[in-house]
N, C-alpha and C. Protein backbone atom coordinates (compact mmCIF):
# COMPACT_ATOMS: atom_id res chain seq x y z
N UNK A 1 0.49 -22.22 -6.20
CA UNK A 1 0.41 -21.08 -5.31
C UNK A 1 0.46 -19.81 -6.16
N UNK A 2 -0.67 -19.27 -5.87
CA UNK A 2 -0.65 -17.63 -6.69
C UNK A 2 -0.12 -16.38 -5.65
N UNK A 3 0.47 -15.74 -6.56
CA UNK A 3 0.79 -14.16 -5.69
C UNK A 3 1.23 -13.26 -7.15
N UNK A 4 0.63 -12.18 -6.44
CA UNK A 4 0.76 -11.12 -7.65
C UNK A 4 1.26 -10.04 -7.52
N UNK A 5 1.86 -9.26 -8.18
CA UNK A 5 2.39 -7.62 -7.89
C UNK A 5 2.09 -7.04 -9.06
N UNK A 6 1.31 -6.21 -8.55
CA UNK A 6 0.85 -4.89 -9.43
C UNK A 6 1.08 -3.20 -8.91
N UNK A 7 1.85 -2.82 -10.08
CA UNK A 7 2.71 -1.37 -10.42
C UNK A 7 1.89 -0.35 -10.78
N UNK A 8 1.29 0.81 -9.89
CA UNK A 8 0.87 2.02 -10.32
C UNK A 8 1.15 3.07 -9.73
N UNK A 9 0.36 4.11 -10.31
CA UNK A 9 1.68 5.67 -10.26
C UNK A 9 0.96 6.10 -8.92
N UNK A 10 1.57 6.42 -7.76
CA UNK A 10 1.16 6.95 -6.90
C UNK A 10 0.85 8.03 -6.16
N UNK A 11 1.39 9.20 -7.61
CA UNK A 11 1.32 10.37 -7.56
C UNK A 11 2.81 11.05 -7.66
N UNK A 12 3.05 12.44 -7.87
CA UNK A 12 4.22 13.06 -8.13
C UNK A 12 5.17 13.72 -6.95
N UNK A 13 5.88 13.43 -6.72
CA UNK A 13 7.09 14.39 -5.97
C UNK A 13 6.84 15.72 -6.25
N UNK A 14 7.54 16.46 -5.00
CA UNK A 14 7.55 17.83 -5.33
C UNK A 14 8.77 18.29 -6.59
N UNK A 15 9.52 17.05 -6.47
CA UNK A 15 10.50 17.53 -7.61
C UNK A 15 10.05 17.10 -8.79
N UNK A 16 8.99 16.53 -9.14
CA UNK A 16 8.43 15.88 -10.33
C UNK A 16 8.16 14.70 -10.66
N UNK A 17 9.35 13.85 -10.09
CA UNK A 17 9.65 12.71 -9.89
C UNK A 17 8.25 11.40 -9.73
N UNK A 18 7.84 10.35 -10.54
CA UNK A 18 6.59 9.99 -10.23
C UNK A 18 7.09 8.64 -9.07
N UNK A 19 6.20 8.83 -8.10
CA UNK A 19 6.10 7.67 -6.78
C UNK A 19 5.23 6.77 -7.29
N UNK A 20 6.17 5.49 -7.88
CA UNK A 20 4.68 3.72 -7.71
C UNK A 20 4.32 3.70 -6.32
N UNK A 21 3.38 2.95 -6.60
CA UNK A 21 2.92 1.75 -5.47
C UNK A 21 3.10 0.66 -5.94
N UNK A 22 3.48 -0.43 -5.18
CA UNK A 22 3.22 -1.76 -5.66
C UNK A 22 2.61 -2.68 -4.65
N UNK A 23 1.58 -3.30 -5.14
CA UNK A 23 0.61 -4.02 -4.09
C UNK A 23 1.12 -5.40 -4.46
N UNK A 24 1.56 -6.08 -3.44
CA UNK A 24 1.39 -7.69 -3.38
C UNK A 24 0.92 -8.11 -2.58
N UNK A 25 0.27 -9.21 -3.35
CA UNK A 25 -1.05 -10.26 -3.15
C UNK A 25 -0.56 -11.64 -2.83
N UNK A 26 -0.66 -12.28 -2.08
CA UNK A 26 0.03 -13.66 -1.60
C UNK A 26 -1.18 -14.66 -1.98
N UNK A 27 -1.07 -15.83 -2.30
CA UNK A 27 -2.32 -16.79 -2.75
C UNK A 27 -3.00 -16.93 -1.74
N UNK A 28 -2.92 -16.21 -0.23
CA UNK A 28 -4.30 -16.47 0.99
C UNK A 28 -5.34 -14.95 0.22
N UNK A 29 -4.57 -14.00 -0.42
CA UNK A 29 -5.42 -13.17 -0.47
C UNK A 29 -4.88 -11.96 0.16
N UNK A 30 -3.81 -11.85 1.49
CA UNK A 30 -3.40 -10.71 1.89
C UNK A 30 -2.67 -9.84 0.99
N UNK A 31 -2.75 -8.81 1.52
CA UNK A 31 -2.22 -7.63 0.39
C UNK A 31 -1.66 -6.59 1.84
N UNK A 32 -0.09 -6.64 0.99
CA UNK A 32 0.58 -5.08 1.09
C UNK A 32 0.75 -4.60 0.26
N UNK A 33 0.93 -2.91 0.41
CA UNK A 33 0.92 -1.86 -0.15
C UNK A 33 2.16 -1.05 -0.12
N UNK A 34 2.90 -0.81 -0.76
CA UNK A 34 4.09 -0.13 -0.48
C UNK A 34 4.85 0.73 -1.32
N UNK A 35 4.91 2.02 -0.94
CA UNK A 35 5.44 3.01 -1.77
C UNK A 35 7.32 3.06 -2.39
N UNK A 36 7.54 3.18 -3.50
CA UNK A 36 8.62 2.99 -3.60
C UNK A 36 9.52 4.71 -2.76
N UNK A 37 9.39 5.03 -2.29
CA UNK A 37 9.67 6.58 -1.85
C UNK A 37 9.71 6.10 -0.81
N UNK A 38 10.94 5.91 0.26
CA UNK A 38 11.08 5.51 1.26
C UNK A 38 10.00 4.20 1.78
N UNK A 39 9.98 3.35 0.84
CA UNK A 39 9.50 1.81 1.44
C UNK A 39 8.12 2.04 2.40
N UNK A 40 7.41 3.62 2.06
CA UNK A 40 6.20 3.72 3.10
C UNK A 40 5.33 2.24 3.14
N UNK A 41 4.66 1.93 4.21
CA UNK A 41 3.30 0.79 3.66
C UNK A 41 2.13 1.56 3.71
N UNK A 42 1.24 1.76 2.97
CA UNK A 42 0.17 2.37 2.79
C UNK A 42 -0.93 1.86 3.10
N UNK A 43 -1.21 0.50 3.11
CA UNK A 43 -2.16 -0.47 3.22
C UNK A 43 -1.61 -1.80 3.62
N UNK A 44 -2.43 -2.71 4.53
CA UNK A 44 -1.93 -4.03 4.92
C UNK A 44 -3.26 -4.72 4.81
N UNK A 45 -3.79 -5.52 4.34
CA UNK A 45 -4.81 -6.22 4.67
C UNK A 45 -4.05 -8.10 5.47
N UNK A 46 -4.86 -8.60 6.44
CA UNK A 46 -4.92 -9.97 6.69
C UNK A 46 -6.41 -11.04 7.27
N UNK A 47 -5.70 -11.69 6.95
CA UNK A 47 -7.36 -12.73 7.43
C UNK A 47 -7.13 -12.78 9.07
N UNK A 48 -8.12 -12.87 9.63
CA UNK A 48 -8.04 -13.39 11.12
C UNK A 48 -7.88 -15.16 10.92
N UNK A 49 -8.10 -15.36 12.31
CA UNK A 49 -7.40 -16.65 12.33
C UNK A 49 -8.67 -17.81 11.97
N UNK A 50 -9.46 -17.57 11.29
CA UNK A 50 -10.46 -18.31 10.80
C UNK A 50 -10.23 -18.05 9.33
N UNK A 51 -9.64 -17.43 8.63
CA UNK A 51 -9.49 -17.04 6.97
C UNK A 51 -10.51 -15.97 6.83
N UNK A 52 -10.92 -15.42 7.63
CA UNK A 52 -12.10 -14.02 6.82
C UNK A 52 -11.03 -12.93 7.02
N UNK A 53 -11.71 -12.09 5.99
CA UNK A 53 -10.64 -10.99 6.40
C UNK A 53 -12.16 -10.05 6.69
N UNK A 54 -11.49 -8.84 7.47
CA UNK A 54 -12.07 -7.52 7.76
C UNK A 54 -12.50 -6.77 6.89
N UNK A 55 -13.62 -6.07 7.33
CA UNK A 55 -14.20 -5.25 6.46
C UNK A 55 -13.42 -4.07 5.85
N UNK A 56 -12.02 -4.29 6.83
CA UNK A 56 -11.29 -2.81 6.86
C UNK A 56 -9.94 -3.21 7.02
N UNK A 57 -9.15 -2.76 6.30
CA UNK A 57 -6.90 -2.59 6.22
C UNK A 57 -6.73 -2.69 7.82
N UNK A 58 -5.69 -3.34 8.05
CA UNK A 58 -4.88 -3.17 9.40
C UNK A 58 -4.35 -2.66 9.11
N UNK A 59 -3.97 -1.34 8.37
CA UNK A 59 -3.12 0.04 8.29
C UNK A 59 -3.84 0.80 6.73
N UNK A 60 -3.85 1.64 6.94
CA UNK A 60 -4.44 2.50 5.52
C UNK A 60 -3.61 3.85 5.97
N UNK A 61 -2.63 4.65 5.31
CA UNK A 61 -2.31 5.73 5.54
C UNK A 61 -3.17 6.88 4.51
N UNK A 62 -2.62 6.60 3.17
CA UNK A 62 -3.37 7.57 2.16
C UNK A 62 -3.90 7.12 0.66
N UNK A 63 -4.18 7.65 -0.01
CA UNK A 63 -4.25 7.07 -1.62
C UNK A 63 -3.26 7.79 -2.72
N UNK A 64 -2.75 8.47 -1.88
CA UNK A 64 -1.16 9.25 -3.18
C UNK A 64 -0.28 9.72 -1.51
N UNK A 65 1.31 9.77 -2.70
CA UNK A 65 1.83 10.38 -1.78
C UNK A 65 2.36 11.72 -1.32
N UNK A 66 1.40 12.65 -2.28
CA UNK A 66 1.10 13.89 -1.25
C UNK A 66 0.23 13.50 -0.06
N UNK A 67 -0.61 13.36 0.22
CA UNK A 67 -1.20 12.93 1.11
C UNK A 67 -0.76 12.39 2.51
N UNK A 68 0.27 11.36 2.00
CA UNK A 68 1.09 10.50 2.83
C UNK A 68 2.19 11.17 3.51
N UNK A 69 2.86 12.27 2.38
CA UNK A 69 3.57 12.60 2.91
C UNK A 69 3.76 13.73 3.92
N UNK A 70 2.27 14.57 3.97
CA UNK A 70 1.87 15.30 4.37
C UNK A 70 1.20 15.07 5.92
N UNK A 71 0.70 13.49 6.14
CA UNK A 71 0.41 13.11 7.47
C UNK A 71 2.06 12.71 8.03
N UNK A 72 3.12 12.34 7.29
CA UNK A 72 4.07 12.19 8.05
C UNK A 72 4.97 13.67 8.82
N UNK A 73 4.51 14.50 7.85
CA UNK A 73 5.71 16.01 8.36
C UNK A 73 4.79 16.68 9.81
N UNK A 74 3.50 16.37 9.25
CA UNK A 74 2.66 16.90 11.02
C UNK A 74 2.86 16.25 11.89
């Protein structure tokens, strides 16, 4: 059984501070996305109940977390 987690920078805090992401990958292939800065999820992918997955995330918020954090304060 494979599953993977992979660590990248997800952009900077207003205090400087740099925000990961870390995406894990489960051996079907689904992937979450999750910011270490309050545990946001940024992305969810899953298969439907046949194993395909969608052309498109069952959640996508942003790609950094200015962005993210900026759809949460509106």
């Amino acid at each position: 059984m494979s599953r993977h987690i992979q660590i990248e920078s997800f952009g900077q805090l207003s205090d400087g501070r740099e925000s990961l992401l870390f995406t894990l990958t489960n051996s079907n292939g689904q992937t979450l996305k999750v910011a270490n800065y309050g545990g946001i999820i940024t992305s969810l992918t899953a298969a439907d109940r046949n194993g395909n997955f969608p052309t498109s995330c069952l959640v996508t918020i942003s790609s950094n977390i200015s962005e993210t954090l900026t759809i949460w304060v509106q």
